[in-house]
C-alpha atoms as a PDB file:
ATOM      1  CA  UNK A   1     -14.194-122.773 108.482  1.00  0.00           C
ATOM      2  CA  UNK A   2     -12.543-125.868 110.275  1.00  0.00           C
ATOM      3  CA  UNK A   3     -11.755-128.020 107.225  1.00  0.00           C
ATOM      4  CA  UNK A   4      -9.242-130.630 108.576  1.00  0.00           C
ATOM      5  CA  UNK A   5      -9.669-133.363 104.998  1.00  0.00           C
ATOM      6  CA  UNK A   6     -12.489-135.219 105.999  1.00  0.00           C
ATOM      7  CA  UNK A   7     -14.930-137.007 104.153  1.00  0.00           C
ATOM      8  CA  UNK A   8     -18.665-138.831 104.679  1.00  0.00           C
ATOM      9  CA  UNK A   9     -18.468-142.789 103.140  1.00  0.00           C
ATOM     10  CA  UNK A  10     -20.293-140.745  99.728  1.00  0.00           C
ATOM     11  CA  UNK A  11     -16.743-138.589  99.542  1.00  0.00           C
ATOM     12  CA  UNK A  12     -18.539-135.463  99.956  1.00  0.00           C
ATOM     13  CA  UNK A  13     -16.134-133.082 102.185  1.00  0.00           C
ATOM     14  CA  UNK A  14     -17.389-132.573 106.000  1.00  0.00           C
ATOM     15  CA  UNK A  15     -16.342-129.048 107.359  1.00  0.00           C
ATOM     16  CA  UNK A  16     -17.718-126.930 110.170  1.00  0.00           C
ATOM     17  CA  UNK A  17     -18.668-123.256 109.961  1.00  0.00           C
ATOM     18  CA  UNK A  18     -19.649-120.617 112.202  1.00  0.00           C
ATOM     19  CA  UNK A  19     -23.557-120.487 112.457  1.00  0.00           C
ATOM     20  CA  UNK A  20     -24.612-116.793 110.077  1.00  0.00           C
ATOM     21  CA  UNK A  21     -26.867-114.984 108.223  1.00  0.00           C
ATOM     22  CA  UNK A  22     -26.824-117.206 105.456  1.00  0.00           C
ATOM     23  CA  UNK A  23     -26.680-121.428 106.817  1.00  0.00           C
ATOM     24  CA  UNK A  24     -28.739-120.374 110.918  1.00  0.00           C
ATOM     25  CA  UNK A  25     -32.169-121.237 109.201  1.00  0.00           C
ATOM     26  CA  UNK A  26     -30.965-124.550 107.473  1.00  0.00           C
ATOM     27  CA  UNK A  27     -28.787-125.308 111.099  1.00  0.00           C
ATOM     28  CA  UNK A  28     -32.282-124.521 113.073  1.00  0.00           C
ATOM     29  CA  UNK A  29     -34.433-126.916 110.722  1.00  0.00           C
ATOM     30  CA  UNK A  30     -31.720-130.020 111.360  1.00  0.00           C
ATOM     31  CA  UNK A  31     -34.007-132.765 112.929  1.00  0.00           C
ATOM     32  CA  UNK A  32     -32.744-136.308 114.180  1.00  0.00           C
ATOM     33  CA  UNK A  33     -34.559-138.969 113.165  1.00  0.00           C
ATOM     34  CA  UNK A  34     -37.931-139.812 115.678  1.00  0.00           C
ATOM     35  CA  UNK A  35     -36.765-142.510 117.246  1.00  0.00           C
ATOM     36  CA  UNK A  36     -33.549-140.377 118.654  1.00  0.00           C
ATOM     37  CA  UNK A  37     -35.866-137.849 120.350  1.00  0.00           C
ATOM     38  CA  UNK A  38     -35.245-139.473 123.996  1.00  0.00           C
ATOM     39  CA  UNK A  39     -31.999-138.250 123.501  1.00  0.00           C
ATOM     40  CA  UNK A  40     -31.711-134.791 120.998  1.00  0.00           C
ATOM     41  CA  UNK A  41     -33.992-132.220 120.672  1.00  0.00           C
ATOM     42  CA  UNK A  42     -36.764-132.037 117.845  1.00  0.00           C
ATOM     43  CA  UNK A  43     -34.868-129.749 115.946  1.00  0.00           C
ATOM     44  CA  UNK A  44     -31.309-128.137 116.502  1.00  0.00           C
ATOM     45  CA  UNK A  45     -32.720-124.912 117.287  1.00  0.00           C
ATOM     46  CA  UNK A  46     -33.063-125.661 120.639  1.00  0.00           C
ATOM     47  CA  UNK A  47     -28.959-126.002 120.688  1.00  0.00           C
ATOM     48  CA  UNK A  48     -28.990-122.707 119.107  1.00  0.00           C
ATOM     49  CA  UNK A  49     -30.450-120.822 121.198  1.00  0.00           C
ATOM     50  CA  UNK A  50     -28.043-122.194 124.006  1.00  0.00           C
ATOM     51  CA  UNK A  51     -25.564-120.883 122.154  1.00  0.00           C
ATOM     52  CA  UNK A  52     -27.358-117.291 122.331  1.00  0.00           C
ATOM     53  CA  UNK A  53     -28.559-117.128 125.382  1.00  0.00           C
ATOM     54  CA  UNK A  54     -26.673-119.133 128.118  1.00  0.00           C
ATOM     55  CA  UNK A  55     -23.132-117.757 126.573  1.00  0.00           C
ATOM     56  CA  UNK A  56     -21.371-121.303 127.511  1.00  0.00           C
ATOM     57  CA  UNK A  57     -21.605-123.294 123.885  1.00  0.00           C
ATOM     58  CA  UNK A  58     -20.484-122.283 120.514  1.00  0.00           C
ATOM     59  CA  UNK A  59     -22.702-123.110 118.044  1.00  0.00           C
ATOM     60  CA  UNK A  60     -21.378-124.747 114.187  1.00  0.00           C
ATOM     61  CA  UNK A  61     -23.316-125.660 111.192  1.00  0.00           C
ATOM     62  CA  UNK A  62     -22.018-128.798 110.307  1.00  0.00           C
ATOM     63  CA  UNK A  63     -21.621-129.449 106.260  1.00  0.00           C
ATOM     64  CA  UNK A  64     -21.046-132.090 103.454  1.00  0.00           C
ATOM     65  CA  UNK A  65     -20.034-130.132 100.532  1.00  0.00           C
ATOM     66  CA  UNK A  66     -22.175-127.140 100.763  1.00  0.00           C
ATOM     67  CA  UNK A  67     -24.829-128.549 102.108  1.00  0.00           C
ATOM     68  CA  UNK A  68     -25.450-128.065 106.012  1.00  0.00           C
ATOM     69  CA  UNK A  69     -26.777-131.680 107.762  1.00  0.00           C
ATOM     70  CA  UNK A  70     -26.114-131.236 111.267  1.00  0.00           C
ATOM     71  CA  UNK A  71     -25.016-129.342 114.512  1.00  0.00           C
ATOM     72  CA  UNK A  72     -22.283-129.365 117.089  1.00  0.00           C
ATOM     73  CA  UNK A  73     -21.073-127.174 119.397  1.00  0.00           C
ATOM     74  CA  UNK A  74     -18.028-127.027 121.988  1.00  0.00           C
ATOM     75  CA  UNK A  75     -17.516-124.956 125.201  1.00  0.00           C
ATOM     76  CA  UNK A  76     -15.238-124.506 127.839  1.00  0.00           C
ATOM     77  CA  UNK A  77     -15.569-125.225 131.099  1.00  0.00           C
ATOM     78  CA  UNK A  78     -13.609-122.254 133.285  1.00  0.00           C
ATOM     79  CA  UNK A  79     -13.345-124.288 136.498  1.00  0.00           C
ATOM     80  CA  UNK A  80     -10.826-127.305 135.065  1.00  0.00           C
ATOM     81  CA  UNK A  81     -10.252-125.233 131.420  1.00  0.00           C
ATOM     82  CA  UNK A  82     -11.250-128.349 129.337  1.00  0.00           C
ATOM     83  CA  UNK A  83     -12.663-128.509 126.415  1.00  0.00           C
ATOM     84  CA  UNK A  84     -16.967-129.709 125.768  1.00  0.00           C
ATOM     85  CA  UNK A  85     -18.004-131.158 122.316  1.00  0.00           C
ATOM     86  CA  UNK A  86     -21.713-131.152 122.848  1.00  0.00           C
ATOM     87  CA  UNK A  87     -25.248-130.950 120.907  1.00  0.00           C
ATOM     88  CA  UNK A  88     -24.033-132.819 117.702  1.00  0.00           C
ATOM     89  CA  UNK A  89     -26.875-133.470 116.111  1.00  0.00           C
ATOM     90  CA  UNK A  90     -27.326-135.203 112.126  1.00  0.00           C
ATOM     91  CA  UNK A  91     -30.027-134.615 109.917  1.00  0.00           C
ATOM     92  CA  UNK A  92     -32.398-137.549 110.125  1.00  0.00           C
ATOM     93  CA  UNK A  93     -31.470-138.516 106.010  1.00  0.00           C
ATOM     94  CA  UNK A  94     -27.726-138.030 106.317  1.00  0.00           C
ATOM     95  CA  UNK A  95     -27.081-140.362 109.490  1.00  0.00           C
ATOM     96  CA  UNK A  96     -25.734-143.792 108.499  1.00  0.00           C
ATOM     97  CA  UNK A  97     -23.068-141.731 105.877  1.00  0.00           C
ATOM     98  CA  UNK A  98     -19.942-141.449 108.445  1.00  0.00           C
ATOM     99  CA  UNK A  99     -21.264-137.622 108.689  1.00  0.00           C
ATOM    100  CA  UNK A 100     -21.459-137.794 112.262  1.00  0.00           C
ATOM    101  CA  UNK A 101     -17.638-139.232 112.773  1.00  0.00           C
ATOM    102  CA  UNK A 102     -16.147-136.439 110.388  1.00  0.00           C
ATOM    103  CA  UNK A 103     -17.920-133.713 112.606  1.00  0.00           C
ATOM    104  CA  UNK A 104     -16.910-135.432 115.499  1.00  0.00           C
ATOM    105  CA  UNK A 105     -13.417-136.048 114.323  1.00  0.00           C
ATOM    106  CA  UNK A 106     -13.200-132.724 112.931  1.00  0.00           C
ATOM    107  CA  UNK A 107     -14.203-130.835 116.024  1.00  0.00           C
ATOM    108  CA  UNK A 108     -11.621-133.007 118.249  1.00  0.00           C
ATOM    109  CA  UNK A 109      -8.368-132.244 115.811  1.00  0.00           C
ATOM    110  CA  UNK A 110      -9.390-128.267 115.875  1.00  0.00           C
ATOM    111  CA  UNK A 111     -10.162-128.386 120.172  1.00  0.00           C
ATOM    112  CA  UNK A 112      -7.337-130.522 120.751  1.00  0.00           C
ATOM    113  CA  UNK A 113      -5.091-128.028 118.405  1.00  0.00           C
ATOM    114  CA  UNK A 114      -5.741-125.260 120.754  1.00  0.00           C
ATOM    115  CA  UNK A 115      -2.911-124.314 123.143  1.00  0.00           C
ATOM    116  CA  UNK A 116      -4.413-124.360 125.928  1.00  0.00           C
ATOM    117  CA  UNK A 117      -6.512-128.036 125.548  1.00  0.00           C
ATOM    118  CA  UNK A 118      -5.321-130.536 127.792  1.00  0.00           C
ATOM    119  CA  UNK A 119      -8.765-132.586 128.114  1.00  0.00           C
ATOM    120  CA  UNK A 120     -11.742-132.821 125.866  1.00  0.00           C
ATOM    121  CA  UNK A 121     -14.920-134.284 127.338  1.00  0.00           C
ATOM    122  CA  UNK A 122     -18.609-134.888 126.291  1.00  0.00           C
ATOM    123  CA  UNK A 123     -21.901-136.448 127.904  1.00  0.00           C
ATOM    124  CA  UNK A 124     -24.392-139.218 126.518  1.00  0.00           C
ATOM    125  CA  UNK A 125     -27.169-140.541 127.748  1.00  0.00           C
ATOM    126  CA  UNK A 126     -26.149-144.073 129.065  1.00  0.00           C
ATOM    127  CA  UNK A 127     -29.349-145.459 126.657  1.00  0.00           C
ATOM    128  CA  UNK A 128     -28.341-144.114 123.232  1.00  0.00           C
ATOM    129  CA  UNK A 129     -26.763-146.664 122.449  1.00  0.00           C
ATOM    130  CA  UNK A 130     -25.214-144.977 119.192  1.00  0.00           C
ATOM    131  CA  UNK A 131     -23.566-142.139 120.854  1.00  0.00           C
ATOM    132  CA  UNK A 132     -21.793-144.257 123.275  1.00  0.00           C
ATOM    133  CA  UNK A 133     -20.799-146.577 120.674  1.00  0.00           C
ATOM    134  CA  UNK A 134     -19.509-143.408 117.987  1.00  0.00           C
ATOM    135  CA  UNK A 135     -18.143-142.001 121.394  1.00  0.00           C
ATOM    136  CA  UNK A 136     -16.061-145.062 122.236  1.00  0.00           C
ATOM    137  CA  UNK A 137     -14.680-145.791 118.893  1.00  0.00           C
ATOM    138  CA  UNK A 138     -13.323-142.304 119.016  1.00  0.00           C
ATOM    139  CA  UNK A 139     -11.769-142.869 122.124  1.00  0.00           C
ATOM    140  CA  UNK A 140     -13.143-141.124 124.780  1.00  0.00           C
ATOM    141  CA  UNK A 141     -13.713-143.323 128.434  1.00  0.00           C
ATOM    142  CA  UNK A 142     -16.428-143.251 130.316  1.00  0.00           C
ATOM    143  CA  UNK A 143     -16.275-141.761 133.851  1.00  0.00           C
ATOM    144  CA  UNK A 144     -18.256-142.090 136.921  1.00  0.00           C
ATOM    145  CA  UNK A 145     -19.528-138.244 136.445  1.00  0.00           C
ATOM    146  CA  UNK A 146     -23.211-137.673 135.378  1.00  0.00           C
ATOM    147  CA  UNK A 147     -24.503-134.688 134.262  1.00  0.00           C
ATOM    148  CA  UNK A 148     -28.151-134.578 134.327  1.00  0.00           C
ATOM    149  CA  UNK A 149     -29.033-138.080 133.079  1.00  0.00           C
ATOM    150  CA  UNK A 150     -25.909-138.769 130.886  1.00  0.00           C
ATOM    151  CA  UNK A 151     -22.461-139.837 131.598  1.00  0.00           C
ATOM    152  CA  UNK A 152     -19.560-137.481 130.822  1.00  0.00           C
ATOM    153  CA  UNK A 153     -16.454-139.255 129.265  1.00  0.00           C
ATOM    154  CA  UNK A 154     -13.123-137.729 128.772  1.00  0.00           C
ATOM    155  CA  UNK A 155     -10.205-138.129 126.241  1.00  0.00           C
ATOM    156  CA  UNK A 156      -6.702-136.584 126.394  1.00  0.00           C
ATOM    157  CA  UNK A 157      -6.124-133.935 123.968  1.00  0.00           C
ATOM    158  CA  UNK A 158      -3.056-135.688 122.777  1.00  0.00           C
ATOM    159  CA  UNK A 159      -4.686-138.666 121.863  1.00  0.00           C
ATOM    160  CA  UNK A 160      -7.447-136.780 120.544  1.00  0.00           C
ATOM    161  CA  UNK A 161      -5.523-134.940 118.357  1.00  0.00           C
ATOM    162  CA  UNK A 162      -4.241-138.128 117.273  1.00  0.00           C
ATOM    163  CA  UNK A 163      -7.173-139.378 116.397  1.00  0.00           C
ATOM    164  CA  UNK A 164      -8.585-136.473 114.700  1.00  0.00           C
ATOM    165  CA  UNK A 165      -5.275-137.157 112.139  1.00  0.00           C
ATOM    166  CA  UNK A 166      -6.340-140.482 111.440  1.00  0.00           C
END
């Protein structure tokens, strides 16, 4: 369990926890709200089974209390050994409760922890106008990189931890 002290705006706790036997079906059945669908899949399924099958991402249930209301999952690219936050995805209901910036926030202090993280980096579609928004307030810059249709943007680790304190 990564449990670094954060909260949602209601004071329930926000931890991450490995995707099992017991939270998989309630992590599958996370949905973003319809009007996000340009951008996330239907359900976060779809992120775990890229976690299964392409062997790249690692899958987390995200939770509030006990309750799982989202997905994320990180990777790391072997070419330039930094560190991917990717597929974070909030249950339609629980967006708009500062869930999504205690993943996120919680994810970066645990990455950027990790002895051998120099970089972390992540990709949003240059549209969603709330990821690049959550994204920038957290610090990360854009770069010129795309990947697929979305721009990648980078933060140092140091700053990330940093931020992950705060």
């Amino acid at each position: 369990m990564m449990d670094f002290g954060r909260a949602d705006r209601a004071g329930r706790r926000v931890v991450l926890r490995d995707v099992d036997d017991e939270n998989w079906r309630a992590v599958a059945d996370t949905a973003p709200l319809d009007d996000q669908r340009d951008y996330v899949p239907a359900l976060a399924a779809r992120y775990l089974l890229l976690s299964a099958r392409e062997g790249v991402w690692n899958s987390l249930a995200a939770c509030a209390d006990d309750t799982v209301v989202g997905h994320v999952m990180w990777g790391r690219d072997e070419d330039d050994g930094s560190y991917w936050i990717g597929g974070m995805l909030i249950d339609g209901p629980e967006q708009g409760k500062g869930v999504g910036r205690a993943v996120a926030r919680t994810l970066m202090a645990w990455l950027a922890a990790r002895e051998d993280c120099r970089v972390l980096r992540l990709s949003y579609h240059p549209d969603n106008t709330v990821a690049r928004d959550l994204c920038t307030s957290l610090g990360f810059r854009p770069t010129e990189t795309v990947e697929g249709d979305e721009v990648v943007a980078w933060l140092p680790a140091q700053e990330a931890a940093a931020t992950g304190e705060g």
